[in-house]
C-alpha atoms as a PDB file:
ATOM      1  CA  UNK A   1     -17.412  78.369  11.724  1.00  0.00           C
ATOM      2  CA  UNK A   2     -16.716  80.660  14.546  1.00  0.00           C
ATOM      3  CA  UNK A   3     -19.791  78.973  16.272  1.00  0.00           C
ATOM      4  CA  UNK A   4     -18.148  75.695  15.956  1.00  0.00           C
ATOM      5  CA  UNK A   5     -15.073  76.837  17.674  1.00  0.00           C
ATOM      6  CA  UNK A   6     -16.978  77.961  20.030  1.00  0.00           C
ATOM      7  CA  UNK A   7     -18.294  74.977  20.868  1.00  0.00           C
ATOM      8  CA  UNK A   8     -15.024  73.098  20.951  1.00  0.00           C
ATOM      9  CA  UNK A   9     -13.339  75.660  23.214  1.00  0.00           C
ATOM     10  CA  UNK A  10     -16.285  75.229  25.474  1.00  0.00           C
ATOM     11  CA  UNK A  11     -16.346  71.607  25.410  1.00  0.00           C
ATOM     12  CA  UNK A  12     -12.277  71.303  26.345  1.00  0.00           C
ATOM     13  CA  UNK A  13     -12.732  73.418  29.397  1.00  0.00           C
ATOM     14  CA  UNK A  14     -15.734  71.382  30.536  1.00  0.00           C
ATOM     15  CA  UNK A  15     -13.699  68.260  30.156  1.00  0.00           C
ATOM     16  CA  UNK A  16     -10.578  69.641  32.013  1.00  0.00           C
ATOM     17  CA  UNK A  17     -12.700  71.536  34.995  1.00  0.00           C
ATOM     18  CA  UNK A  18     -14.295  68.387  36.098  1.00  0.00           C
ATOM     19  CA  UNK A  19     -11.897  65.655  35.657  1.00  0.00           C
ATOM     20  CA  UNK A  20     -12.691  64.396  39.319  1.00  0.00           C
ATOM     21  CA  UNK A  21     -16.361  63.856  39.528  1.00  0.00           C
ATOM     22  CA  UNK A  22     -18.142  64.776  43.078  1.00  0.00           C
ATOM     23  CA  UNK A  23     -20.250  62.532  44.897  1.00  0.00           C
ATOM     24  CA  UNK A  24     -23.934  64.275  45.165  1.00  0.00           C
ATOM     25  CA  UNK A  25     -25.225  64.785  48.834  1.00  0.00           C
ATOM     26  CA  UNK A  26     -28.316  63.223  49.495  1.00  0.00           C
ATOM     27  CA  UNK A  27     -31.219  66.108  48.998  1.00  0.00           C
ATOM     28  CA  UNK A  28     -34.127  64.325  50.015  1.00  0.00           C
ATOM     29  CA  UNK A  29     -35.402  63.210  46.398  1.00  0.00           C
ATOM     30  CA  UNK A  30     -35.217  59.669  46.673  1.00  0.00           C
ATOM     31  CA  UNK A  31     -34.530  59.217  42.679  1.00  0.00           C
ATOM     32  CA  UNK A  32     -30.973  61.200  42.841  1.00  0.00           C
ATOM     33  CA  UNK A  33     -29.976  59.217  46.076  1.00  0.00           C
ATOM     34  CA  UNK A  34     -26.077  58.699  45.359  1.00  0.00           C
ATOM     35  CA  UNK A  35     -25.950  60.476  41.765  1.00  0.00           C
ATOM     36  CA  UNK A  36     -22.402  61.227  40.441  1.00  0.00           C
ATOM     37  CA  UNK A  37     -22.388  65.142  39.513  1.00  0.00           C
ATOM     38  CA  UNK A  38     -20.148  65.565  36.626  1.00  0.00           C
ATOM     39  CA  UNK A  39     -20.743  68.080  34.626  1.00  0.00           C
ATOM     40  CA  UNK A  40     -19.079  66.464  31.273  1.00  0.00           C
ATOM     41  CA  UNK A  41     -22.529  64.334  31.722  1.00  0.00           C
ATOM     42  CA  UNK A  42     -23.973  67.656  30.318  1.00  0.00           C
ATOM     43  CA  UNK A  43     -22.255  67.614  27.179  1.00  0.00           C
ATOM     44  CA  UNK A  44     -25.628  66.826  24.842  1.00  0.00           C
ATOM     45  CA  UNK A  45     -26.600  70.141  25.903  1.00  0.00           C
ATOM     46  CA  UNK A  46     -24.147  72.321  25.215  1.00  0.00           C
ATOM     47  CA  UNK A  47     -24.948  73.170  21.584  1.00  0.00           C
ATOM     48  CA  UNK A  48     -28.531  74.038  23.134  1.00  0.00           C
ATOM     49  CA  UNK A  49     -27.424  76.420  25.776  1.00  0.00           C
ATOM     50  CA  UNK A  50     -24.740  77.794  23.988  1.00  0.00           C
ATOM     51  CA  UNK A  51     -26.575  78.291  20.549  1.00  0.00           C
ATOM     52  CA  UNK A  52     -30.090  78.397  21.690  1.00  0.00           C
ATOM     53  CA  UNK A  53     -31.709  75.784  20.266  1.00  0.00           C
ATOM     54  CA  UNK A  54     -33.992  72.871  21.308  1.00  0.00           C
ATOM     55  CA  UNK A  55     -32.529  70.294  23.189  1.00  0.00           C
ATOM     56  CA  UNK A  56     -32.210  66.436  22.866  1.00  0.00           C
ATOM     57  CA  UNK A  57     -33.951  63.720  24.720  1.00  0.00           C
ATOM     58  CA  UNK A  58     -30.572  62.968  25.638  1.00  0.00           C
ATOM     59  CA  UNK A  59     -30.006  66.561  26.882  1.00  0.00           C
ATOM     60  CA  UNK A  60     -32.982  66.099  28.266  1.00  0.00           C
ATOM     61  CA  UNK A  61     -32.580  62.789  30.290  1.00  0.00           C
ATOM     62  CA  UNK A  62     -29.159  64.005  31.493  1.00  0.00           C
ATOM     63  CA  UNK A  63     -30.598  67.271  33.104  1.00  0.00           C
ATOM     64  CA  UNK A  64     -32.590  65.780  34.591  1.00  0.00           C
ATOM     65  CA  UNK A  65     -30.440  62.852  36.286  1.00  0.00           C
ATOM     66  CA  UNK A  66     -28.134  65.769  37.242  1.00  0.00           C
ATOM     67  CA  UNK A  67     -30.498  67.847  38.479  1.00  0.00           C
ATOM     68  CA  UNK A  68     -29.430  67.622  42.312  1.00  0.00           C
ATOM     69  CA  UNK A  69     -26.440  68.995  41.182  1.00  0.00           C
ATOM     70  CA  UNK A  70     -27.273  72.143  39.211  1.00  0.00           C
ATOM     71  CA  UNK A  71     -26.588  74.370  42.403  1.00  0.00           C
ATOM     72  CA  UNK A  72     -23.448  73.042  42.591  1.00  0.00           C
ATOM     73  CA  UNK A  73     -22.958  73.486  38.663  1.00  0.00           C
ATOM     74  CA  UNK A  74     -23.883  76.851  39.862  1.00  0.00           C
ATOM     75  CA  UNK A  75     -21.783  78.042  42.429  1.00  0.00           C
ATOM     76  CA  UNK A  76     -18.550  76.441  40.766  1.00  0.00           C
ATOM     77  CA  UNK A  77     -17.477  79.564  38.859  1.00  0.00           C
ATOM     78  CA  UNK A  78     -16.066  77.339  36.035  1.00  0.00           C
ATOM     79  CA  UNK A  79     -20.051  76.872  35.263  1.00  0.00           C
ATOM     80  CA  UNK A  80     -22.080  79.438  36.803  1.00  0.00           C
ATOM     81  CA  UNK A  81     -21.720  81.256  33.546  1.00  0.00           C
ATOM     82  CA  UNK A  82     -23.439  78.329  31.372  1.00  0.00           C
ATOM     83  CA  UNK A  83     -26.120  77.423  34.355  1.00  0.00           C
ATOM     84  CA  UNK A  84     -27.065  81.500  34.774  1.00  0.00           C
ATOM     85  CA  UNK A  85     -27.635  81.742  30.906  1.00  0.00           C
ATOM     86  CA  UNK A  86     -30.841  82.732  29.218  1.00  0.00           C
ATOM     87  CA  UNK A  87     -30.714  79.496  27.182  1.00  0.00           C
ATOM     88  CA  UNK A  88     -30.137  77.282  29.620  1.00  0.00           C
ATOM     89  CA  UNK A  89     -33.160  78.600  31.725  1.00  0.00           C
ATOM     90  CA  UNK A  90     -35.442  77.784  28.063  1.00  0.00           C
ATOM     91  CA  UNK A  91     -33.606  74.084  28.142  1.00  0.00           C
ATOM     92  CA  UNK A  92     -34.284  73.607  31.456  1.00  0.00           C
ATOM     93  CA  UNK A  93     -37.771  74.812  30.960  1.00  0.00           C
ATOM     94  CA  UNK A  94     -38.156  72.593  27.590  1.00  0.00           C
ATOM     95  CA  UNK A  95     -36.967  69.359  29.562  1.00  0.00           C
ATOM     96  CA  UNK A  96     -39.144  70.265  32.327  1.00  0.00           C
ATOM     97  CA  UNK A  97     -36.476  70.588  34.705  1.00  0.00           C
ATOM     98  CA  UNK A  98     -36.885  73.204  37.193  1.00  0.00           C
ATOM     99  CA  UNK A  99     -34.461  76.237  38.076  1.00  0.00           C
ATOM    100  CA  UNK A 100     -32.454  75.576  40.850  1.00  0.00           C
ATOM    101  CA  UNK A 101     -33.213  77.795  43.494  1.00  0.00           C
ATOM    102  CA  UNK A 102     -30.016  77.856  45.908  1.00  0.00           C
END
């Protein structure tokens, strides 16, 4: 039960932190050319990185369409905590995504 909450409370405050989504800067990889960085994209993964489990294809897929944005995930302090995580380093890794080194 108490993960559940958990879960909830997390998901609220990912919904209210990003209610404006940010336009990504062009980093050179022509496939994320003019992708939206919004972190409530993110959601399907949230039960992996905050329970540790395997994540979905649509976790997956959604890492790695947002994955010019993860250093700005990062340095927002709102999700540094999730991005920094020990279980989000194994999703990334699982999805194939690399770390983002900023």
């Amino acid at each position: 039960m108490k993960i559940v909450t958990l879960i909830l409370v997390v998901s609220v405050m990912l919904s209210l932190s990003f209610s404006a989504a940010i336009k990504a800067a062009d980093t050179g990889d022509k496939g994320n050319v003019g992708v939206t960085c919004d972190a409530r994209q993110l959601q399907p993964c949230l039960a992996a990185i905050t329970g540790g489990g395997q994540p979905s294809g649509a976790c997956c897929a959604k890492l790695t369409e947002q994955q010019s944005c993860l250093c700005g995930f990062a340095k927002n302090p709102a999700f540094a905590q999730y991005i920094s995580s020990p279980n989000s380093r194994k999703v990334l890794a699982a999805c194939g995504v690399a770390y983002p080194t900023c």
